[in-house]
N, C-alpha and C. Protein backbone atom coordinates (compact mmCIF):
# COMPACT_ATOMS: atom_id res chain seq x y z
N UNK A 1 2.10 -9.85 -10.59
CA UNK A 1 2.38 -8.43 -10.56
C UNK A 1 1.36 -7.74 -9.65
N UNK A 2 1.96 -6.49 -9.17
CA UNK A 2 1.09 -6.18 -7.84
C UNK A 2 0.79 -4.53 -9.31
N UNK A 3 -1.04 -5.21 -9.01
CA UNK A 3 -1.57 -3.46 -10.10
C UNK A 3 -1.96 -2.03 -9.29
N UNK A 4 -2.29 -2.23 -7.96
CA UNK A 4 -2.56 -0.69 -7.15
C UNK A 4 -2.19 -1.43 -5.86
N UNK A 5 -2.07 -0.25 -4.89
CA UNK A 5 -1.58 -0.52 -3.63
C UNK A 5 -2.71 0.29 -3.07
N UNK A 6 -3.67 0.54 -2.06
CA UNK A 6 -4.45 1.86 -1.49
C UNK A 6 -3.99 1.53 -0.07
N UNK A 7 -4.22 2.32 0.72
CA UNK A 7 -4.79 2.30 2.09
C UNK A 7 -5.76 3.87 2.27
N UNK A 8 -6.80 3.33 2.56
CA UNK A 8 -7.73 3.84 3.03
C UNK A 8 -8.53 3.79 4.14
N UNK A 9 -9.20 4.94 4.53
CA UNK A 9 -9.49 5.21 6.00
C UNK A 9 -11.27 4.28 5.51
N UNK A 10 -12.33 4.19 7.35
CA UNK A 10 -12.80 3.42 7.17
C UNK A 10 -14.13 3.98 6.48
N UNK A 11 -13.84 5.28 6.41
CA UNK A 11 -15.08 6.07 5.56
C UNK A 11 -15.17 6.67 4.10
N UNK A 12 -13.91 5.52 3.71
CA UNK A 12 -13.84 5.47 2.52
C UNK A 12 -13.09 6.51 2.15
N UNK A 13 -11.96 7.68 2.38
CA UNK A 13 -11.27 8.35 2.39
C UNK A 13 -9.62 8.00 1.85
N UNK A 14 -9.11 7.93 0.96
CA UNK A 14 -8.18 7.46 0.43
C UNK A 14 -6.73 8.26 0.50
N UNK A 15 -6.14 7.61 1.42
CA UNK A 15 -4.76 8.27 2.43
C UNK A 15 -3.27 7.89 1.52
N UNK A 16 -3.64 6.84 0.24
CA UNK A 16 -2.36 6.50 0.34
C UNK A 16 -2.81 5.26 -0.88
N UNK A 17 -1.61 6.20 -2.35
CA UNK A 17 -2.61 5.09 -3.57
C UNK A 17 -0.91 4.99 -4.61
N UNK A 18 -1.26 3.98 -4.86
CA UNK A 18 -0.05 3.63 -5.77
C UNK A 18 -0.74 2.90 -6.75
N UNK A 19 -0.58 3.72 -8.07
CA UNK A 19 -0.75 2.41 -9.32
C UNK A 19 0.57 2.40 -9.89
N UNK A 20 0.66 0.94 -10.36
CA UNK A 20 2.09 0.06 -11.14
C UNK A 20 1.30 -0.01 -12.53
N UNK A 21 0.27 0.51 -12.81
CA UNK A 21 -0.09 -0.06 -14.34
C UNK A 21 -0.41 1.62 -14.73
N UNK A 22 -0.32 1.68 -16.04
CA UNK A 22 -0.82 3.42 -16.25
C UNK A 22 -2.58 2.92 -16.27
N UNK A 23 -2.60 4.58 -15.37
CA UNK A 23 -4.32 4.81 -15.33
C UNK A 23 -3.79 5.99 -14.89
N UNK A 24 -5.11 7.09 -15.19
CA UNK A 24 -5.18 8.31 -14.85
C UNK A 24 -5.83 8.22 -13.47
N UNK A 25 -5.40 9.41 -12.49
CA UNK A 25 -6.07 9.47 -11.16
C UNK A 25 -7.38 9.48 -11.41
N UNK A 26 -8.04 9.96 -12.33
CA UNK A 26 -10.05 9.46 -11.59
C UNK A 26 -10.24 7.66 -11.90
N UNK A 27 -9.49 7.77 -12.49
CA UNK A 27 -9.79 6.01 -12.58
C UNK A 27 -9.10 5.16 -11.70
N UNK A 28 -8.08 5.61 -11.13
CA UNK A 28 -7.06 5.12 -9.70
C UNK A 28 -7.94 5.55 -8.63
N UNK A 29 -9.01 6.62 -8.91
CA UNK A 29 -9.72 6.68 -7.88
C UNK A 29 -10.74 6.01 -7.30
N UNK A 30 -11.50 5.80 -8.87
CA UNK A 30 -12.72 4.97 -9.00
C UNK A 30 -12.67 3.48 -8.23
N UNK A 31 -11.02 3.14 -8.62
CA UNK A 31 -10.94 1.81 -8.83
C UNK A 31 -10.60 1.75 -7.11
N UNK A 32 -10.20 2.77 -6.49
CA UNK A 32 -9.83 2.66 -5.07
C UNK A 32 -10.71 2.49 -4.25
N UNK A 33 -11.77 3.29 -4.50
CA UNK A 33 -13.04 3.50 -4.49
C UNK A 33 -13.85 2.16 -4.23
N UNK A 34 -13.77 1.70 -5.71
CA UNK A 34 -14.56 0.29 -5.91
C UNK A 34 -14.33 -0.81 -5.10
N UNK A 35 -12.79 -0.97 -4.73
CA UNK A 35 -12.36 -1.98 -4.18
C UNK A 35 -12.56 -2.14 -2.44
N UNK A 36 -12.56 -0.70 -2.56
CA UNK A 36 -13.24 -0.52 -0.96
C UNK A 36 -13.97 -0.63 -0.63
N UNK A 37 -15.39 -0.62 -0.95
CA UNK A 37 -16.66 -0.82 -1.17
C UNK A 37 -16.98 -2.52 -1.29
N UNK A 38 -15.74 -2.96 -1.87
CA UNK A 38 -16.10 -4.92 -2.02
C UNK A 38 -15.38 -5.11 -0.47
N UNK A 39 -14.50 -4.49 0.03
CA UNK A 39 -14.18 -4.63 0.91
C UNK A 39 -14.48 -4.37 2.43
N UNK A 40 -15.10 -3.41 2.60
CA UNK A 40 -15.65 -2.71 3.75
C UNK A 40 -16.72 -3.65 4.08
N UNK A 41 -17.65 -3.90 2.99
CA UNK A 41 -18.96 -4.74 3.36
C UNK A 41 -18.64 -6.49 3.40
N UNK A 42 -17.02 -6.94 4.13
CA UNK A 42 -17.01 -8.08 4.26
C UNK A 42 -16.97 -8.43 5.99
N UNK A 43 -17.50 -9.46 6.46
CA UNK A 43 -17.63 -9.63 7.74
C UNK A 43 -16.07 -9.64 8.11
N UNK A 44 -16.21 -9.83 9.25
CA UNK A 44 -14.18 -9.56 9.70
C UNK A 44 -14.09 -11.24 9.89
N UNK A 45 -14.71 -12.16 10.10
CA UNK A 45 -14.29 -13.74 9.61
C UNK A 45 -13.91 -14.26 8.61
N UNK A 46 -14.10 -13.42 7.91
CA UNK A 46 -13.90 -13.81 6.05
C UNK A 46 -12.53 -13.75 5.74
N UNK A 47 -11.91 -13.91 4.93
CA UNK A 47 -10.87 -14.29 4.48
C UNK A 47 -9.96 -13.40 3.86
N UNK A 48 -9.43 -12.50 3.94
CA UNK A 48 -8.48 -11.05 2.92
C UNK A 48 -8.20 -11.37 1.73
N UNK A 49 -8.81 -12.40 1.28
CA UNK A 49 -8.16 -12.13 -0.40
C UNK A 49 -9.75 -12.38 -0.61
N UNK A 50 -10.32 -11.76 -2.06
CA UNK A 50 -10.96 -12.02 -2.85
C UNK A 50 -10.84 -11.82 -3.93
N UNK A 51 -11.79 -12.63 -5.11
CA UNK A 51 -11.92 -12.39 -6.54
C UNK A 51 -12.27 -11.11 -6.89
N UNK A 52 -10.94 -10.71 -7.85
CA UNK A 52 -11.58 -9.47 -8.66
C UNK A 52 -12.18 -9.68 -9.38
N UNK A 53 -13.01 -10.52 -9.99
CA UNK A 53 -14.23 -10.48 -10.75
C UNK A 53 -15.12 -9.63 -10.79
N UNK A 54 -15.20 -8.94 -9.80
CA UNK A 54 -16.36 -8.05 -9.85
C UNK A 54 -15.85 -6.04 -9.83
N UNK A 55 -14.81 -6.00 -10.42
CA UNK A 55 -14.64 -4.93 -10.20
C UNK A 55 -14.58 -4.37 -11.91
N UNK A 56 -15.23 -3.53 -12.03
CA UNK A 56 -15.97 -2.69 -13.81
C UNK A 56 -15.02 -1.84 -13.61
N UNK A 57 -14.05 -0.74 -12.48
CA UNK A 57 -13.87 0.67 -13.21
C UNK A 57 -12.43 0.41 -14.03
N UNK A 58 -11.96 -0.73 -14.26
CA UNK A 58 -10.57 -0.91 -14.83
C UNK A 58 -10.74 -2.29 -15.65
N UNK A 59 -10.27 -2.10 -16.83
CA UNK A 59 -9.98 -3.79 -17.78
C UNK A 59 -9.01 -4.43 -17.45
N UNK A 60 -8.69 -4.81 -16.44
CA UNK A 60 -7.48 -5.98 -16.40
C UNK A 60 -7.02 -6.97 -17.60
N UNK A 61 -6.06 -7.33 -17.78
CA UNK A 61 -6.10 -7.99 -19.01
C UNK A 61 -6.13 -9.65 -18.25
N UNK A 62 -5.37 -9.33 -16.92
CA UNK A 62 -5.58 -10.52 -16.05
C UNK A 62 -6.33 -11.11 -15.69
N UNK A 63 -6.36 -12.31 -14.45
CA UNK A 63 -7.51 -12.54 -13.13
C UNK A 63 -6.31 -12.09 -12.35
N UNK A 64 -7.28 -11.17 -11.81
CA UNK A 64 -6.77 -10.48 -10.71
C UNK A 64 -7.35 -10.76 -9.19
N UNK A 65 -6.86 -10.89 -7.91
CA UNK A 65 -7.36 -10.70 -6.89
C UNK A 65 -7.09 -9.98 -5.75
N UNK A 66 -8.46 -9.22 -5.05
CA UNK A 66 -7.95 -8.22 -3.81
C UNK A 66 -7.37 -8.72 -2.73
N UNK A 67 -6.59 -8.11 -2.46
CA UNK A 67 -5.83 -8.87 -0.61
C UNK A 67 -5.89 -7.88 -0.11
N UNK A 68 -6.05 -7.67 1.69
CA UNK A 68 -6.40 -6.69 2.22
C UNK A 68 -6.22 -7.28 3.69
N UNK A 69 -5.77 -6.24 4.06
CA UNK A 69 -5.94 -6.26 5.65
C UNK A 69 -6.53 -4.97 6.57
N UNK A 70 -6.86 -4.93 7.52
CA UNK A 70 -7.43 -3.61 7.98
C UNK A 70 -7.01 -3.68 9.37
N UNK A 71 -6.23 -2.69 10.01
CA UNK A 71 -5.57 -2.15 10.85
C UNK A 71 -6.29 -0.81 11.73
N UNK A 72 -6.50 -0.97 12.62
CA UNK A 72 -7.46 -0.13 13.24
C UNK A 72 -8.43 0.34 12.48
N UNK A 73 -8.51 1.99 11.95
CA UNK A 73 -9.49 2.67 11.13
C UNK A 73 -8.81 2.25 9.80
N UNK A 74 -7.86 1.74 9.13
CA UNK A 74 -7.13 1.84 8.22
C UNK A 74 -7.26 0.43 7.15
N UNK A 75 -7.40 0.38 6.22
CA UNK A 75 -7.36 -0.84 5.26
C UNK A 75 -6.26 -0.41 4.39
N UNK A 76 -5.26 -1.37 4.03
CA UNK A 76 -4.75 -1.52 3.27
C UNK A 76 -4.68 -2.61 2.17
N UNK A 77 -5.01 -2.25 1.27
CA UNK A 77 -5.90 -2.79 -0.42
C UNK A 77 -4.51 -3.06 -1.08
N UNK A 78 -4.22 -4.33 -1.93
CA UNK A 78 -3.84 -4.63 -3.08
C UNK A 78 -4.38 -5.59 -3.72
N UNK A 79 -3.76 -4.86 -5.22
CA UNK A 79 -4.80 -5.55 -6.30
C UNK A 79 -3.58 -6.37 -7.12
N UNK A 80 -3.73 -7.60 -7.57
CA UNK A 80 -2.73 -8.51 -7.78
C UNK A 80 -3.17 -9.36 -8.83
N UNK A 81 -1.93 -9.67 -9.66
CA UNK A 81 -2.48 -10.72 -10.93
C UNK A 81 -2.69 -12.19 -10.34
N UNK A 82 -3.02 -13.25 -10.89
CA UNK A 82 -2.96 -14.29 -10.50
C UNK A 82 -1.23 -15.04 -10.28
N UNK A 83 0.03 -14.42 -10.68
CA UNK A 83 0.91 -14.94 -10.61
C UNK A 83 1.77 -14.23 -9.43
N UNK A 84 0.93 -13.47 -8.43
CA UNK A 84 1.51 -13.23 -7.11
C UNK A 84 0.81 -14.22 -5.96
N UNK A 85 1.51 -14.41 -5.01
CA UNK A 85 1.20 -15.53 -3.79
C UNK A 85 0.29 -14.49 -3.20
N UNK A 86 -1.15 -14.82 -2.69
CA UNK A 86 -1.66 -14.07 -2.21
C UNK A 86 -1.45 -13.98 -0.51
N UNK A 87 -0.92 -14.97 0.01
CA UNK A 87 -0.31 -15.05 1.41
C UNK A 87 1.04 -14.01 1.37
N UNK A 88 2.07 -14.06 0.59
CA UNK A 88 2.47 -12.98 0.09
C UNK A 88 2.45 -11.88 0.50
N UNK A 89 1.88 -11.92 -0.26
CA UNK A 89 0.77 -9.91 0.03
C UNK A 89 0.12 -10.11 1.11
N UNK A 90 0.12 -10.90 1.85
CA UNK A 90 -0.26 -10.68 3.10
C UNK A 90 0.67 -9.89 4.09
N UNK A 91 1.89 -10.79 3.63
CA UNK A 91 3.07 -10.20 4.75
C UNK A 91 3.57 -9.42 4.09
N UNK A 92 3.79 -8.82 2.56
CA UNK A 92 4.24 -7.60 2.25
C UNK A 92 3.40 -6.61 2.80
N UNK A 93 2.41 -6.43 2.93
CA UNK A 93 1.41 -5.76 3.50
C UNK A 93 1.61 -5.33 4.82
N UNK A 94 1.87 -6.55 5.74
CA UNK A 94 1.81 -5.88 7.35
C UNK A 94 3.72 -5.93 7.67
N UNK A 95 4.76 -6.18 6.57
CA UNK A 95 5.76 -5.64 6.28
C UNK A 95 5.76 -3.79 6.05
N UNK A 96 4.73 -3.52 5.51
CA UNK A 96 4.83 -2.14 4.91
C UNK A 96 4.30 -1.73 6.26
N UNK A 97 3.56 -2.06 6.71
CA UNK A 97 2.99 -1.48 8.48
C UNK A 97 3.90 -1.75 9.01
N UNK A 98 4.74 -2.45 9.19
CA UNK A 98 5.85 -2.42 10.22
C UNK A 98 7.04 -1.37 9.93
N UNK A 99 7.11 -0.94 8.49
CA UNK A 99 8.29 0.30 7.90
C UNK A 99 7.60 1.20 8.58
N UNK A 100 6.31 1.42 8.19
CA UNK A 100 5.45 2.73 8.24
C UNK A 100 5.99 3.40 10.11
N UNK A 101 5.77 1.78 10.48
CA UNK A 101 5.72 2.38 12.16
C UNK A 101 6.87 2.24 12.60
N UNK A 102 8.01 2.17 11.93
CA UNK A 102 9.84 2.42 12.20
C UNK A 102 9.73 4.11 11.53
N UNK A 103 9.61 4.43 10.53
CA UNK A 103 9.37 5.64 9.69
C UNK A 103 8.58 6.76 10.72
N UNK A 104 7.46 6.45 11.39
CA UNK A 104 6.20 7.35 12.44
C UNK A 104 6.57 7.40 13.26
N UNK A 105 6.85 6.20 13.92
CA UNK A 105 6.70 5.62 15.43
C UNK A 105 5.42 5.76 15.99
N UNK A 106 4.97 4.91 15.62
CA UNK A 106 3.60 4.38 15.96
C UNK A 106 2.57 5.27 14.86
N UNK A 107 2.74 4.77 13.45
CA UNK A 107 1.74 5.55 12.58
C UNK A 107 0.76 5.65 12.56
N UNK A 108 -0.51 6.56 12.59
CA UNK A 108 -1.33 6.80 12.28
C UNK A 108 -1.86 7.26 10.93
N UNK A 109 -3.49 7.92 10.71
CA UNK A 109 -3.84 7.83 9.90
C UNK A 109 -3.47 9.43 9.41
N UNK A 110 -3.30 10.36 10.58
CA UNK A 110 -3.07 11.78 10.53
C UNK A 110 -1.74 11.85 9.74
N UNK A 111 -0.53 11.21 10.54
CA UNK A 111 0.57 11.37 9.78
C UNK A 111 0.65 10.62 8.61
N UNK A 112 -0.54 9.54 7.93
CA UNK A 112 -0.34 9.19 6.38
C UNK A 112 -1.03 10.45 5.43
N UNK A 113 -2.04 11.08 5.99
CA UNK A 113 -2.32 12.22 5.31
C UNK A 113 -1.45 13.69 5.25
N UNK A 114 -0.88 13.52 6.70
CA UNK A 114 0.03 14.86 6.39
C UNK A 114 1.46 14.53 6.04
N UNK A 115 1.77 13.44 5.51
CA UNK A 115 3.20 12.99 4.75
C UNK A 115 3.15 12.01 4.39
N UNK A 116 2.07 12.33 3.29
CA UNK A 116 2.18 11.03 1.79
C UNK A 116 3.68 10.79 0.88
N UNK A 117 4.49 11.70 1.12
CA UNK A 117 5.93 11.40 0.28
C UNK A 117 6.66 10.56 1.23
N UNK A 118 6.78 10.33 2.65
CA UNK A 118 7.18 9.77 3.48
C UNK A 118 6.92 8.47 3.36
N UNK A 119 5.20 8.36 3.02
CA UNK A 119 5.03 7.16 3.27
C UNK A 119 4.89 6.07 2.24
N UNK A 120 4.81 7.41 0.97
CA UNK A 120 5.26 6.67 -0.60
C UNK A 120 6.89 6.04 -0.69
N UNK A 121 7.57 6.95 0.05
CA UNK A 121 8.64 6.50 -0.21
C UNK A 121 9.06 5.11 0.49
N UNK A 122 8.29 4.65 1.95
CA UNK A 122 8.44 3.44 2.82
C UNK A 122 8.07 2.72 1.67
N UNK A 123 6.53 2.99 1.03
CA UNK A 123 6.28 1.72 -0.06
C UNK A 123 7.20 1.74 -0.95
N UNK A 124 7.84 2.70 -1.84
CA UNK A 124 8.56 2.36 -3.25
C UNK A 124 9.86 1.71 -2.28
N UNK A 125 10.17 1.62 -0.84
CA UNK A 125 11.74 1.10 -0.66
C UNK A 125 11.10 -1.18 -0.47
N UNK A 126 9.90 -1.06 -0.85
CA UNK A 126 9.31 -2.43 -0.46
C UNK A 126 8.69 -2.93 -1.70
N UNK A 127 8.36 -2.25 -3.08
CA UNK A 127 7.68 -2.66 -3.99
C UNK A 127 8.12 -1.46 -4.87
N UNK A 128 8.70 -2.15 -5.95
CA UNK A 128 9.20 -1.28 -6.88
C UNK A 128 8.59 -1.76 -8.45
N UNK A 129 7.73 -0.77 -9.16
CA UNK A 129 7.69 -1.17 -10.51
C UNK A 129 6.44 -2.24 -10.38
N UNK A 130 5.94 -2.69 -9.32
CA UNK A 130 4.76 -3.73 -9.31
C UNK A 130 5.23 -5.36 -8.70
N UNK A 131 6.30 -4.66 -8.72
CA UNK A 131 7.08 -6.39 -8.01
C UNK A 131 7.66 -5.70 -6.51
N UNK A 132 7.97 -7.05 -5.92
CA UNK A 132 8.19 -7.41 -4.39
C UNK A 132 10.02 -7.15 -4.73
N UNK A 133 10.05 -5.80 -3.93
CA UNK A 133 11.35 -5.39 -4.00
C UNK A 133 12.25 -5.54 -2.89
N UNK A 134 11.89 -5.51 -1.87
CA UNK A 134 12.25 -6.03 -0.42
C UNK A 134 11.26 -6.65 0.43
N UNK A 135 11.79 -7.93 1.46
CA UNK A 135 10.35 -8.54 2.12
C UNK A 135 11.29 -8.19 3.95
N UNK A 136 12.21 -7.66 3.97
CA UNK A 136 12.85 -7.65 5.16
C UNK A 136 12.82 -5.88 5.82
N UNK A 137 11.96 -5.50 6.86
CA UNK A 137 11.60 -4.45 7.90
C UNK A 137 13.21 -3.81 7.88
N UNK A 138 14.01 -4.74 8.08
CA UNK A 138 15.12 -3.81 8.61
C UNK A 138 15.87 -3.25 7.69
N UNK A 139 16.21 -4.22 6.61
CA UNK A 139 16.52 -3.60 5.09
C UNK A 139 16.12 -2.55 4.89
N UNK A 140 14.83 -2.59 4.53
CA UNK A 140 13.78 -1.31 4.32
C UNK A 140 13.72 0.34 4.41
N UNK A 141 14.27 -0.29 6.18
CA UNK A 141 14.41 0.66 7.44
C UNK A 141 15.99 1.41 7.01
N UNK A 142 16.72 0.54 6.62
CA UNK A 142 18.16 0.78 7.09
C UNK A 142 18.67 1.69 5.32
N UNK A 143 17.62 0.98 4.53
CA UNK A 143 17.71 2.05 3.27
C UNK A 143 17.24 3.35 3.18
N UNK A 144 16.05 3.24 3.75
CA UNK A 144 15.49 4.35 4.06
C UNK A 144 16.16 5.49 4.94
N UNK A 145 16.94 5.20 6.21
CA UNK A 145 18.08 5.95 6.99
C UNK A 145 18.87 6.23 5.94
N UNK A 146 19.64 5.39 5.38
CA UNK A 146 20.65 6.30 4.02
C UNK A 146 19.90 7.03 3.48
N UNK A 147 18.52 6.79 2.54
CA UNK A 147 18.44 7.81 1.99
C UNK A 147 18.28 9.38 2.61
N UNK A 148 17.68 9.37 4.05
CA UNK A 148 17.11 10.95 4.66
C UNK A 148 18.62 10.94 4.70
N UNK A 149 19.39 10.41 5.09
CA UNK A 149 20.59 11.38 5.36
C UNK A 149 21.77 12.16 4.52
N UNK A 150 21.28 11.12 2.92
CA UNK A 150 21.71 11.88 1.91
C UNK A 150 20.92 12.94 1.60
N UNK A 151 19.33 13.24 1.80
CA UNK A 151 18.74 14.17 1.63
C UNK A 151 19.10 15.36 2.45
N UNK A 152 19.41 14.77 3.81
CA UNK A 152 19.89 16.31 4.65
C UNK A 152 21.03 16.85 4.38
N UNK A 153 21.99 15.87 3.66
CA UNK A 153 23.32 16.49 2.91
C UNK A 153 22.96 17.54 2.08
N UNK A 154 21.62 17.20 1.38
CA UNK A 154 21.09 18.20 0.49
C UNK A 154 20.27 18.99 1.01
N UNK A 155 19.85 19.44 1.82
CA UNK A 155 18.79 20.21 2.65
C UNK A 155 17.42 19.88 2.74
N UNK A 156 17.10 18.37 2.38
CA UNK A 156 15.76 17.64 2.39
C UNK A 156 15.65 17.36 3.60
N UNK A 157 14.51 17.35 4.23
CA UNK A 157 14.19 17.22 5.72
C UNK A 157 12.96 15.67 5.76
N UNK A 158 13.41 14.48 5.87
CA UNK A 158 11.98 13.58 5.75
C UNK A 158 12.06 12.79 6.94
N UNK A 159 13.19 12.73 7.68
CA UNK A 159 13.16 12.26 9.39
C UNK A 159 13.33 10.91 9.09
N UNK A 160 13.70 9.88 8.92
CA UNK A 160 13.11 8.12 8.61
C UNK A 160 13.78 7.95 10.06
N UNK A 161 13.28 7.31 10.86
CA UNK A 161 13.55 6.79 12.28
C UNK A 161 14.29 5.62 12.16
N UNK A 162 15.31 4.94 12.19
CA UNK A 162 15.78 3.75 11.90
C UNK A 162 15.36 2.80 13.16
């Protein structure tokens, strides 16, 4: 099971947070927080997954581990039980960068801060409930086009670029 999703900027600035387990936001924060901090201070040879062992601001009932990748100024953090593939979450991960940048066209960190519903919504059309809900860009893409266009039926304006 996938327990938070973050992407965060490289100064520790948090653009983009999904928890699948209940926690209140200062503790989704803490924990975004925390994980960034195990993460930021790893050399870039090292390996994107590590042991959550060391993370205090949340009780997992699991073993959990971080997977991460970092994309220009940008990291994107998940936190995972031991019964997800952590290669996996590798490519769900730079899957969700590839929606993001069908959704932007060519996303940045500006447009994840100035349209977090946009870019919540790319993740909930790829991970729903804590599980791997779609692993295919164009799927994704091509759900996401239905949905803005049922929204503009309704006068919702969210653009998804197919």
């Amino acid at each position: 099971m996938i327990y938070a999703f973050f992407v965060i900027n490289e100064n520790g600035d948090i653009r983009l947070a999904r928890a699948y387990i209940e926690m209140n936001q200062e503790t989704r924060n803490r924990l975004a927080h925390e994980v960034f901090r195990m993460v930021s201070s790893r050399a870039s040879n090292l390996c994107n997954i590590i042991p959550g062992d060391g993370i205090t601001s949340y009780p997992f009932q699991r073993k959990v581990s971080i997977v991460y990748r970092s994309y220009a100024t940008l990291y994107v953090i998940t936190i995972v039980d031991e019964c997800e593939n952590p290669l996996a979450m590798l490519d769900i991960i730079h899957t969700f960068v590839e929606v993001l940048n069908g959704c932007f066209k060519d996303v940045s960190e500006v447009q994840l801060a100035f349209n977090p519903d946009k870019a919540l919504q790319a993740l909930d059309s790829l991970i729903n409930g804590g599980l791997i809900f779609e692993t295919q860009k164009e799927l994704a893409l091509s759900r996401l086009a239905e949905e803005n266009a049922a929204d503009k039926r309704f006068g919702i304006k969210m653009n998804i670029n197919k």
